[in-house]
N, C-alpha and C. Protein backbone atom coordinates (compact mmCIF):
# COMPACT_ATOMS: atom_id res chain seq x y z
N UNK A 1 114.63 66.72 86.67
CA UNK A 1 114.87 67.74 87.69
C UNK A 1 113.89 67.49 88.84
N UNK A 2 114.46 67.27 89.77
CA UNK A 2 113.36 67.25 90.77
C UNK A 2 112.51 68.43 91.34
N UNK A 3 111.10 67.81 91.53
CA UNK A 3 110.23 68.32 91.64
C UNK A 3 110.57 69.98 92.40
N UNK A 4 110.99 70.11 93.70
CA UNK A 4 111.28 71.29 93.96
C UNK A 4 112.27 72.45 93.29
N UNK A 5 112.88 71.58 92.40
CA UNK A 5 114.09 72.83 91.61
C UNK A 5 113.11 73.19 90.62
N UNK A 6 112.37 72.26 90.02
CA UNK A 6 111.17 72.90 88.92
C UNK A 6 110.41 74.15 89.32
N UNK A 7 109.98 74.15 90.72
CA UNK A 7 109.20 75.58 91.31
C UNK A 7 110.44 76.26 91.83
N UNK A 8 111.35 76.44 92.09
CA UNK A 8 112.17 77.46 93.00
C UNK A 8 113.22 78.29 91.60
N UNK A 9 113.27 77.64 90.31
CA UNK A 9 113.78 78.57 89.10
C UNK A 9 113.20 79.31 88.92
N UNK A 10 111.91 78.93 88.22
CA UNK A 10 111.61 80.39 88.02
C UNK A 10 110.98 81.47 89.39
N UNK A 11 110.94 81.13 90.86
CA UNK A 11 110.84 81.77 91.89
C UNK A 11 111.66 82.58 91.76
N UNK A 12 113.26 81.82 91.73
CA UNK A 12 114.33 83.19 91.23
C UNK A 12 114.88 83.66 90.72
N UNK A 13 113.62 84.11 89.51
CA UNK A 13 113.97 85.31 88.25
C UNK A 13 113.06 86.11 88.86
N UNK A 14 112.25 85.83 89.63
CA UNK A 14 111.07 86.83 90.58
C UNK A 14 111.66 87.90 91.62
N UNK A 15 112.78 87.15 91.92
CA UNK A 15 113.50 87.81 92.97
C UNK A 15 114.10 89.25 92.17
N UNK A 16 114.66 88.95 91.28
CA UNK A 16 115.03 90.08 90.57
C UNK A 16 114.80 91.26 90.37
N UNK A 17 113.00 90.16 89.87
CA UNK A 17 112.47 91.36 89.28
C UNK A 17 111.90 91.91 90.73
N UNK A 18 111.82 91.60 91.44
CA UNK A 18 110.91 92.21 92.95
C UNK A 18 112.09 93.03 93.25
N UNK A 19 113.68 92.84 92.89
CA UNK A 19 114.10 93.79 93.82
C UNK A 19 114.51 95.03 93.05
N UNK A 20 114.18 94.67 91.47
CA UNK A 20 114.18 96.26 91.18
C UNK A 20 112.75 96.65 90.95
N UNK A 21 111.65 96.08 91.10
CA UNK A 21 110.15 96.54 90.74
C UNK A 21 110.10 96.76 89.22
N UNK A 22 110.55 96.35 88.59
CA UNK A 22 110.39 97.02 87.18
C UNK A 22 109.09 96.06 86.45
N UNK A 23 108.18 96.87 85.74
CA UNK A 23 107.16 96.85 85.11
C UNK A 23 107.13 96.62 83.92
N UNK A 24 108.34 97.54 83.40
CA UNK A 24 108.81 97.80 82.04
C UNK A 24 107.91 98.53 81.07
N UNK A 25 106.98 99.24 81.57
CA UNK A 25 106.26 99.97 80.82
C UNK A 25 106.39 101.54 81.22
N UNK A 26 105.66 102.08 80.95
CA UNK A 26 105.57 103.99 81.55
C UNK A 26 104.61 104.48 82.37
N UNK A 27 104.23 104.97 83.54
CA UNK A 27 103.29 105.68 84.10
C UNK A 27 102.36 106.06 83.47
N UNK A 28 100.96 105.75 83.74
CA UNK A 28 99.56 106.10 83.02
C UNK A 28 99.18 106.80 84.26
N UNK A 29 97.84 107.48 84.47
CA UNK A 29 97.31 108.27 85.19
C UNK A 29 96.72 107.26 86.22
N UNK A 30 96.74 106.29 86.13
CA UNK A 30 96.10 105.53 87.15
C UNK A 30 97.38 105.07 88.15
N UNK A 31 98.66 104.62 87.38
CA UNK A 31 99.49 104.36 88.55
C UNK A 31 100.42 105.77 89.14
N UNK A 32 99.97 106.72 89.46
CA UNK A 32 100.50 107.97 89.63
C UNK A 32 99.61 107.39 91.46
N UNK A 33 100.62 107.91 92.09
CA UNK A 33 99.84 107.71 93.62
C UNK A 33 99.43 109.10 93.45
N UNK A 34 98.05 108.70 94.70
CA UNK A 34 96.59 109.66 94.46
C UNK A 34 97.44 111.19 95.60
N UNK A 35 98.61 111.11 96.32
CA UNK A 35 99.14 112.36 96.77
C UNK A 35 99.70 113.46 95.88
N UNK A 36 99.12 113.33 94.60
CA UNK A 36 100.21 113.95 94.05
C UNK A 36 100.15 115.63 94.37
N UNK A 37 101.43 115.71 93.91
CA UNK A 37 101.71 117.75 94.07
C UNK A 37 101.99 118.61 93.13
N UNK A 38 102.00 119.77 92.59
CA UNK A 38 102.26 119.91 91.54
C UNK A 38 104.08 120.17 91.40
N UNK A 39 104.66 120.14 92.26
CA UNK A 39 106.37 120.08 92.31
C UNK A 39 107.20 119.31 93.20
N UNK A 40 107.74 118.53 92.44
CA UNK A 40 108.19 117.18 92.66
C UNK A 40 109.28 117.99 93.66
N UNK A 41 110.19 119.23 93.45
CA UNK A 41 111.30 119.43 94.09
C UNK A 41 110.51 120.19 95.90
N UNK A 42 109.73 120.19 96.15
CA UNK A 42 108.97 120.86 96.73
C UNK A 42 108.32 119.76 97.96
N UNK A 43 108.10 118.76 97.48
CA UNK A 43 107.56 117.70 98.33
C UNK A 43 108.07 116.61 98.61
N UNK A 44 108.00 115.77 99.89
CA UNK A 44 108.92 114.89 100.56
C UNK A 44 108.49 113.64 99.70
N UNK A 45 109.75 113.42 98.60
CA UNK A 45 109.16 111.96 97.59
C UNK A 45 109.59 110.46 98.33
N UNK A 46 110.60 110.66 99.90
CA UNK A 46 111.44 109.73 100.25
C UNK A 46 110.12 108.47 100.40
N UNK A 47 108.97 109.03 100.92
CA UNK A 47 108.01 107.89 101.12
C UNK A 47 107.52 107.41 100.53
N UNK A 48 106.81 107.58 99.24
CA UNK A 48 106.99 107.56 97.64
C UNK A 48 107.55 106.33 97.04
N UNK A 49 108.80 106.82 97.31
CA UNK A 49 109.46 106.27 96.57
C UNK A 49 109.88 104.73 97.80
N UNK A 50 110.17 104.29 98.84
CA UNK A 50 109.90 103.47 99.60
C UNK A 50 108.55 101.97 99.53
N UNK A 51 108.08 103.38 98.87
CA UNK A 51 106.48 102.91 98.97
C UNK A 51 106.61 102.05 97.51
N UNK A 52 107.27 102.33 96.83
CA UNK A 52 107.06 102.33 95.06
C UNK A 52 108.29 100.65 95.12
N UNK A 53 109.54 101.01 96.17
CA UNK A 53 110.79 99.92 96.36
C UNK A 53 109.39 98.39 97.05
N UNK A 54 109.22 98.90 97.90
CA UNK A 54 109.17 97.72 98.85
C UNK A 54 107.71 96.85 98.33
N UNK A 55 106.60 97.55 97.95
CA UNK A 55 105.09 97.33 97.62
C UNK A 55 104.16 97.41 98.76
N UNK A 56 102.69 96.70 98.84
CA UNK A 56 102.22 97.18 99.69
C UNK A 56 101.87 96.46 100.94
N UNK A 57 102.74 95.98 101.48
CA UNK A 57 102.37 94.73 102.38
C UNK A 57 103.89 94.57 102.64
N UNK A 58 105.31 95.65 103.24
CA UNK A 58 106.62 94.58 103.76
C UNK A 58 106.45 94.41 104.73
N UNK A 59 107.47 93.70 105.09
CA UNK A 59 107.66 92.98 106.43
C UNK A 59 108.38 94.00 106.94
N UNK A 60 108.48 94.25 108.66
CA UNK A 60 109.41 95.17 109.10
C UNK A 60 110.91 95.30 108.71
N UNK A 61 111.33 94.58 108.31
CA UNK A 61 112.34 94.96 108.06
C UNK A 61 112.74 95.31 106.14
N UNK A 62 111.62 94.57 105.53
CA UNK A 62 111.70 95.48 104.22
C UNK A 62 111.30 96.70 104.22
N UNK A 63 110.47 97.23 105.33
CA UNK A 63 109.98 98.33 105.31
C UNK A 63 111.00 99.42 105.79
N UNK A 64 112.57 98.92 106.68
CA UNK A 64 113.34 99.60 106.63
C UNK A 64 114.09 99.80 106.05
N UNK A 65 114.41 99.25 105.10
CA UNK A 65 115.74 99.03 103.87
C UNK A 65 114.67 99.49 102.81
N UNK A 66 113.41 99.71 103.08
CA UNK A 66 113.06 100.48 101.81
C UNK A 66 112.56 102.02 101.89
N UNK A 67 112.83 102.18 103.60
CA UNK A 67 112.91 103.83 103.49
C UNK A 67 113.72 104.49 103.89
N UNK A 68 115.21 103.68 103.85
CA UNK A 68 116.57 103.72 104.26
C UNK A 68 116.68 104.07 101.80
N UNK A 69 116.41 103.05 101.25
CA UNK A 69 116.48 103.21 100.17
C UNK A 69 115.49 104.36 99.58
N UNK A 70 114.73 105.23 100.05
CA UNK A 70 114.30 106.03 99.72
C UNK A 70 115.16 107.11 99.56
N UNK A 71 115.84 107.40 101.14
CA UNK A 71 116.67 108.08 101.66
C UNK A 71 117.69 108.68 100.30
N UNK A 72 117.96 107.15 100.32
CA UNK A 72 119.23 106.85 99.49
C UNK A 72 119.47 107.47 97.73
N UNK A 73 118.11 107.20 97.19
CA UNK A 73 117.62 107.57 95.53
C UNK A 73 117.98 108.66 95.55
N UNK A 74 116.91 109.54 96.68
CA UNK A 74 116.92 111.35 97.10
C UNK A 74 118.53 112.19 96.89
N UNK A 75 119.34 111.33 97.93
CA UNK A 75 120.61 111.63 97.52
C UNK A 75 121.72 111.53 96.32
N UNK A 76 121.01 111.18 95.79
CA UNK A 76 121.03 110.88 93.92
C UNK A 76 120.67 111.53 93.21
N UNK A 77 119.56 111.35 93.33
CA UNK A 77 118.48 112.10 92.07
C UNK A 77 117.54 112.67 93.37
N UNK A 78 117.54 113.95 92.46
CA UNK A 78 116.67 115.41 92.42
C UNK A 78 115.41 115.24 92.25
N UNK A 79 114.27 115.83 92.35
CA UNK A 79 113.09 115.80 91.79
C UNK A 79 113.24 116.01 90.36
N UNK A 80 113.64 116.57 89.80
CA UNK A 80 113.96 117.10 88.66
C UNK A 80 114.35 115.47 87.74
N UNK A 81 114.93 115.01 88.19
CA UNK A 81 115.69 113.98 87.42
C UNK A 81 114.85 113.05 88.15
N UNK A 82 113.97 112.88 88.56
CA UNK A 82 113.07 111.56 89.17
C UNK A 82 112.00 111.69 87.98
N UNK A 83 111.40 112.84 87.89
CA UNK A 83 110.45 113.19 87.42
C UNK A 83 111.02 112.85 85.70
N UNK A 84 111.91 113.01 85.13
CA UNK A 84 112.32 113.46 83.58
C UNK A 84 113.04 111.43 83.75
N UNK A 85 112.84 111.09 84.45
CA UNK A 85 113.20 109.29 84.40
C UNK A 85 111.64 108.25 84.32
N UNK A 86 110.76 109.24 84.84
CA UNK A 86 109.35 109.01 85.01
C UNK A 86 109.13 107.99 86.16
N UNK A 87 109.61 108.70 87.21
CA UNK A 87 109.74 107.78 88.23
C UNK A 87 108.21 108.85 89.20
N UNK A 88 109.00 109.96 88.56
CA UNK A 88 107.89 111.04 89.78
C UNK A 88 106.87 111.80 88.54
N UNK A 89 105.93 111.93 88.37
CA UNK A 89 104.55 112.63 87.75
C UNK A 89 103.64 113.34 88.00
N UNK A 90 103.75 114.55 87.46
CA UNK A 90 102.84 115.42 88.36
C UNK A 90 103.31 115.66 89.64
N UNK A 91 104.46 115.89 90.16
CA UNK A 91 104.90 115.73 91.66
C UNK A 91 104.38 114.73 92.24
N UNK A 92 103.78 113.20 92.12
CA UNK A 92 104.04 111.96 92.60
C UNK A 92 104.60 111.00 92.24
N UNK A 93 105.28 110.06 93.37
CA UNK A 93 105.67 108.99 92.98
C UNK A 93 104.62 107.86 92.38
N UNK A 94 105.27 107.21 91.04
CA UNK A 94 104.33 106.44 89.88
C UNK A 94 104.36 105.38 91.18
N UNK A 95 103.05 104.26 91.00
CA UNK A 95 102.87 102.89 91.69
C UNK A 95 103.54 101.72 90.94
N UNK A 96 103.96 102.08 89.78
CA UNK A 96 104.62 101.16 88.59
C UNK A 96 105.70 101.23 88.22
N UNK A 97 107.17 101.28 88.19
CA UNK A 97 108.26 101.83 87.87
C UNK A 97 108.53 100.95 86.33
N UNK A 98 108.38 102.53 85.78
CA UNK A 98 109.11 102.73 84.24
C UNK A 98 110.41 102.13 84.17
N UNK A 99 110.38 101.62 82.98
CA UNK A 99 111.59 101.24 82.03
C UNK A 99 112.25 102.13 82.52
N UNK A 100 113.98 102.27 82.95
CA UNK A 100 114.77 103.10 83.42
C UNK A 100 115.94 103.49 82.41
N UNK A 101 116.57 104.39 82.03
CA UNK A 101 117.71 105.07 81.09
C UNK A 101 118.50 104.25 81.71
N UNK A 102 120.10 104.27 81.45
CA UNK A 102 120.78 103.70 82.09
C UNK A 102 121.75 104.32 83.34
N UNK A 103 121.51 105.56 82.87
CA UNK A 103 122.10 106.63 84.22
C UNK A 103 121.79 106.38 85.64
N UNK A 104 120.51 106.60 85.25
CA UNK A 104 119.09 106.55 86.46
C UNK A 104 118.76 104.92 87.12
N UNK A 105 119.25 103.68 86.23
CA UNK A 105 119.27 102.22 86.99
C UNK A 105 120.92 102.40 87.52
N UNK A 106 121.61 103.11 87.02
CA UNK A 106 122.96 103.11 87.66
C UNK A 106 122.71 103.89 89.38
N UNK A 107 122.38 104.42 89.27
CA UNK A 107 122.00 105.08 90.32
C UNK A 107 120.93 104.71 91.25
N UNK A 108 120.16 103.83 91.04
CA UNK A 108 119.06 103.21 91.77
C UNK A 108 119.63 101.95 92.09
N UNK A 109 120.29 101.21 91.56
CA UNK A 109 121.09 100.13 92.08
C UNK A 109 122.30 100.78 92.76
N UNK A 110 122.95 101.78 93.00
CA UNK A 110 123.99 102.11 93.95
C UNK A 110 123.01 102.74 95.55
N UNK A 111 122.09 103.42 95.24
CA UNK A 111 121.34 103.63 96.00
C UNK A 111 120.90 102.65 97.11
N UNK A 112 120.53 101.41 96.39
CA UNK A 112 120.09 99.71 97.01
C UNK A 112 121.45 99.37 97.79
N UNK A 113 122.60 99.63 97.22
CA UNK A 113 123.76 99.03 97.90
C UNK A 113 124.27 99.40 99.26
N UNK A 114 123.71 100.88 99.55
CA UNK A 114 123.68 101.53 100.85
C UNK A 114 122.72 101.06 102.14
N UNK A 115 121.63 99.94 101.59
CA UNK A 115 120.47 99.92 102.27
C UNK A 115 120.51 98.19 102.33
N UNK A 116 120.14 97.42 101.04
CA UNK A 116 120.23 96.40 100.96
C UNK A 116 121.18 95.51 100.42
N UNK A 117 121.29 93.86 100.89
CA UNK A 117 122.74 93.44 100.70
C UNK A 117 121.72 92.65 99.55
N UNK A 118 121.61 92.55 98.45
CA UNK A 118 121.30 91.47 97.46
C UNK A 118 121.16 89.96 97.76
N UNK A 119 122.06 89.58 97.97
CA UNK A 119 122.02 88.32 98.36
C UNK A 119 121.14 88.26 99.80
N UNK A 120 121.38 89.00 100.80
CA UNK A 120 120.52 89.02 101.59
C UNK A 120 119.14 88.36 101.13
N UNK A 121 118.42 89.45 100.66
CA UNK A 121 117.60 89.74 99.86
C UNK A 121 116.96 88.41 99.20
N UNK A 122 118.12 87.80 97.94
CA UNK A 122 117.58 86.81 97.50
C UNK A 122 117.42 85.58 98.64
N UNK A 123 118.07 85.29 99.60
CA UNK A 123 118.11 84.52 100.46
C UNK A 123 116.84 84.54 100.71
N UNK A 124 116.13 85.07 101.75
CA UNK A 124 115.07 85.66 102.29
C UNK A 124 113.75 85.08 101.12
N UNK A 125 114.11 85.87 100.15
CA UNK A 125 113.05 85.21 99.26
C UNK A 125 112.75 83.77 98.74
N UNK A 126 114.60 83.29 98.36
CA UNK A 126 113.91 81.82 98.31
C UNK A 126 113.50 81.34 99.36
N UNK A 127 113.88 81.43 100.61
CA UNK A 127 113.40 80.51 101.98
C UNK A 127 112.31 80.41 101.28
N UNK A 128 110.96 81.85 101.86
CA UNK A 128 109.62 81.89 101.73
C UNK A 128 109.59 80.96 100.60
N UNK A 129 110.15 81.05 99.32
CA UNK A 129 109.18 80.69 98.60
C UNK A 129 109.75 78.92 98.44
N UNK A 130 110.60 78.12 99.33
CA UNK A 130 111.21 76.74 98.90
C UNK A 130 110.26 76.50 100.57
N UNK A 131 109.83 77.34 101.20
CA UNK A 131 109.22 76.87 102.81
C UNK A 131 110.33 76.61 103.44
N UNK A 132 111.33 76.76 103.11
CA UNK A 132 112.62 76.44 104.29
C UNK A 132 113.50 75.47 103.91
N UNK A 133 112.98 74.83 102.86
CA UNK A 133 113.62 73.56 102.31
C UNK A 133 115.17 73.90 101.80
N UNK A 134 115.48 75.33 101.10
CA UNK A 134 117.00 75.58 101.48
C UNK A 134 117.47 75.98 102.37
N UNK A 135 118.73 75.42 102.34
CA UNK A 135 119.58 75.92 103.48
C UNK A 135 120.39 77.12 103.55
N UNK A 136 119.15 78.38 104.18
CA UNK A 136 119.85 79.72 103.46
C UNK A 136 121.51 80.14 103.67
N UNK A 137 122.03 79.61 104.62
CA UNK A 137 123.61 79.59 104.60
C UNK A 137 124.45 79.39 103.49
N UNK A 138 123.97 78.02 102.63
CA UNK A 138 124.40 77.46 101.85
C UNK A 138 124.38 78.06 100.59
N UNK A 139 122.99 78.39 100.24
CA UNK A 139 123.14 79.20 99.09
C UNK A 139 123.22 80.75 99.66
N UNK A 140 123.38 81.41 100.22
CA UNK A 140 123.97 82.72 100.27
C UNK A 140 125.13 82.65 99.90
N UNK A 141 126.14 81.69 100.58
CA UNK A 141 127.72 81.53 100.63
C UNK A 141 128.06 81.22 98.99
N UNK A 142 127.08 80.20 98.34
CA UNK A 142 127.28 79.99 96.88
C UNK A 142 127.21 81.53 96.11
N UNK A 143 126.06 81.77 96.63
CA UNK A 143 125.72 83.05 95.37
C UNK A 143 126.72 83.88 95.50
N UNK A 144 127.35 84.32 96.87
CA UNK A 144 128.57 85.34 96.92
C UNK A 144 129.53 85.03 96.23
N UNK A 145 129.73 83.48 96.10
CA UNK A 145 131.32 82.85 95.57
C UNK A 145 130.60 83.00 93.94
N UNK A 146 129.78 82.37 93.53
CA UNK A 146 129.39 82.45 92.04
C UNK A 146 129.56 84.13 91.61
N UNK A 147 129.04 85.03 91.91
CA UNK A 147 129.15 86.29 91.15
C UNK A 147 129.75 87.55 91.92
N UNK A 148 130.22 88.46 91.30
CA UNK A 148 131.33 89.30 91.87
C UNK A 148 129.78 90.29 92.07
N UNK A 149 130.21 91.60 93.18
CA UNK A 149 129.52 92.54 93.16
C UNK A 149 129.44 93.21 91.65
N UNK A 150 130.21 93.59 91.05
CA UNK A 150 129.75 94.03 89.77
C UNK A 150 128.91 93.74 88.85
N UNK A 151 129.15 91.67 88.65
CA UNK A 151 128.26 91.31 87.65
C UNK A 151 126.78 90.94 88.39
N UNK A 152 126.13 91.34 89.90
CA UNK A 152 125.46 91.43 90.14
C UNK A 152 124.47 92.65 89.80
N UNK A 153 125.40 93.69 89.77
CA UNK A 153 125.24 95.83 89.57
C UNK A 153 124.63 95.51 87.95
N UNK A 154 125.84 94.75 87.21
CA UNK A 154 125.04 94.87 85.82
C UNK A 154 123.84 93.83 85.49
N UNK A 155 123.73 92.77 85.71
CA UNK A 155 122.21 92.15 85.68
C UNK A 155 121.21 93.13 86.75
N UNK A 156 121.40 93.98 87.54
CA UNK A 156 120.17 94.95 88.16
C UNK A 156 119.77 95.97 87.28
N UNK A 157 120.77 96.49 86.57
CA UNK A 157 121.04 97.69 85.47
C UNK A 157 120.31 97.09 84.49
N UNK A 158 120.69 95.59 83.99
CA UNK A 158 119.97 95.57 82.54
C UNK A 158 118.74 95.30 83.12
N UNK A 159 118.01 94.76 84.55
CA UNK A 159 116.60 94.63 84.18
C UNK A 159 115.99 96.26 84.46
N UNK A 160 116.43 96.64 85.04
CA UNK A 160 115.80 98.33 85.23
C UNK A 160 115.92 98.75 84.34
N UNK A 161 116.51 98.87 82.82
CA UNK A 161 116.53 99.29 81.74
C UNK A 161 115.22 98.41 80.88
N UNK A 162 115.39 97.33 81.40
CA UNK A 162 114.20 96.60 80.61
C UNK A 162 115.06 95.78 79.51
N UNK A 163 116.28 94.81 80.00
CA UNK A 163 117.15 94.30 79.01
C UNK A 163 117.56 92.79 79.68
N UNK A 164 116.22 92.29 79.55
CA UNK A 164 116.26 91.13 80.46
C UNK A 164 116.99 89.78 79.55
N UNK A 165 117.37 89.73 78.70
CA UNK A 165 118.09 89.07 77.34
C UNK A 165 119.66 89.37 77.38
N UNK A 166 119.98 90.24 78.93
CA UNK A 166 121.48 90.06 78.60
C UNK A 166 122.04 88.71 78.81
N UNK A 167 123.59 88.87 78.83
CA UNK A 167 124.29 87.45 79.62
C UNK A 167 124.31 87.33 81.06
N UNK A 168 124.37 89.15 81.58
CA UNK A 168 124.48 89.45 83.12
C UNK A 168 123.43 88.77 83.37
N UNK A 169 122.32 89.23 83.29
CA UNK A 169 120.61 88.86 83.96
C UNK A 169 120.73 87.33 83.52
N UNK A 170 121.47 86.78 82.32
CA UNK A 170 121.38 85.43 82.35
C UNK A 170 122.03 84.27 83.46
N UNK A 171 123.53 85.27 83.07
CA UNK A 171 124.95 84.73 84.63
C UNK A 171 123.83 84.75 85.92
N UNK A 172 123.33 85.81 86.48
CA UNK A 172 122.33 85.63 87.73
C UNK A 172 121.13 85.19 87.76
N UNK A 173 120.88 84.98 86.52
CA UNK A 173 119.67 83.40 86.70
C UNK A 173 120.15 82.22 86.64
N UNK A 174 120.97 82.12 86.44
CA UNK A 174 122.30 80.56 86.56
C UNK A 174 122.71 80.35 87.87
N UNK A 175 123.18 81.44 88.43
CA UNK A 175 123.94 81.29 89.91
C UNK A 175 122.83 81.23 90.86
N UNK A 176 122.15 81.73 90.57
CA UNK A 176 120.41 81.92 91.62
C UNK A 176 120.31 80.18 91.48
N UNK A 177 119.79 79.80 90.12
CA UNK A 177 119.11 78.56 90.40
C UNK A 177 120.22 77.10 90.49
N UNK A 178 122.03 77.13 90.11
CA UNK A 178 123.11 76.39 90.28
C UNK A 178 123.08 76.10 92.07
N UNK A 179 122.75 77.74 92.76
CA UNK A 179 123.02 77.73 94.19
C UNK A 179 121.51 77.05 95.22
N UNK A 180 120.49 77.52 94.59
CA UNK A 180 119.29 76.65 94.68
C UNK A 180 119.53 75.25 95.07
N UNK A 181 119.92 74.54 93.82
CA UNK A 181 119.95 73.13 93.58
C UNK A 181 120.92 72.56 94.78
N UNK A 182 122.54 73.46 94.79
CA UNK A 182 123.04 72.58 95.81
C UNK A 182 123.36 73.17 96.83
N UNK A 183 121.80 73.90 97.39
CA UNK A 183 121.59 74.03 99.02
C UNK A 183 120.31 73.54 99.20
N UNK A 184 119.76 72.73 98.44
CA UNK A 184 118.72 72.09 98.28
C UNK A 184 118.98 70.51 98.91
N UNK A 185 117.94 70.12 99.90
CA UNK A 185 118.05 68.89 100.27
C UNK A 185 117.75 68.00 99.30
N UNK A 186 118.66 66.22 98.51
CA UNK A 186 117.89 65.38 98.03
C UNK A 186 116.22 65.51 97.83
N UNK A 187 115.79 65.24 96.73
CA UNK A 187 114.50 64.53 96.87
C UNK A 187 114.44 63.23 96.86
């Protein structure tokens, strides 16, 4: 395998996991952001939760698709149901996002679909991380033709659940690194 497909596979199983943030563990008292309130239904979580999508350093324009996706959760889920998913604690948004039920990744990946295009997304990331060496046209156009919107919805679902051993999350680590390889220049 040549040298650059060896670093850009596992780059995009990273992508994945960066675009649902999942940790796969539960909120401890340390990743609780230091705003907290004592009622989650009571206080504005849209920034929060933006804050919790994107991390701490986006670029302008992740920083709008991730408080466009804030927007988006809110209109979903309640404080009530942020909080009982362990997304919100103590009336703050966690810095770590919990293992997710499957209701609540159903809904956080429809949420993403209003804001961000996935493939977008992965595009963007391999550039940075191949330096330009793909040709993001090429593999965008692959990844759309390789997987339907759905079996994209369910590899997001099983990693926000913390079910990274499906076939979905497997099918989109195949098409990620199949579309890699041939928008990848010779070595």
């Amino acid at each position: 395998m040549p040298d650059v497909h060896r670093r850009l596979v596992p780059a995009l199983a990273v992508v994945v996991l960066t675009l649902v943030a999942c940790d796969g563990g539960r909120p401890d008292d340390a990743s609780v952001s230091s705003s907290a309130s004592p009622d989650a239904s009571s206080v504005d979580l849209a920034p929060g939760i933006a804050a919790l999508y994107a991390g701490n350093a986006p670029s302008p324009e992740e920083a709008d698709e991730s408080d466009c996706f804030g927007d988006a959760l809110l209109d979903r889920l309640g404080g009530t149901d942020l909080e009982a998913a362990g997304i919100v604690v103590d009336g703050a948004v966690v810095t770590a996002l919990p293992v997710l039920d499957a209701d609540t990744a159903t809904q956080w990946v429809q949420a993403q679909h209003e804001c961000i295009d996935f493939v977008e997304v992965s595009t963007r990331a391999l550039g940075a991380q191949s330096k330009g060496r793909v040709a993001a046209g090429a593999y965008a156009d692959c990844l759309r033709a390789a997987l339907t919107g759905a079996e994209v919805d369910a590899a997001l679902v099983d990693t926000l659940t913390g079910a990274f051993d499906t076939e979905a999350v497997a099918a989109l680590g195949r098409a990620q690194a199949d579309c890699a390889r041939s928008a990848s220049p010779p070595d």
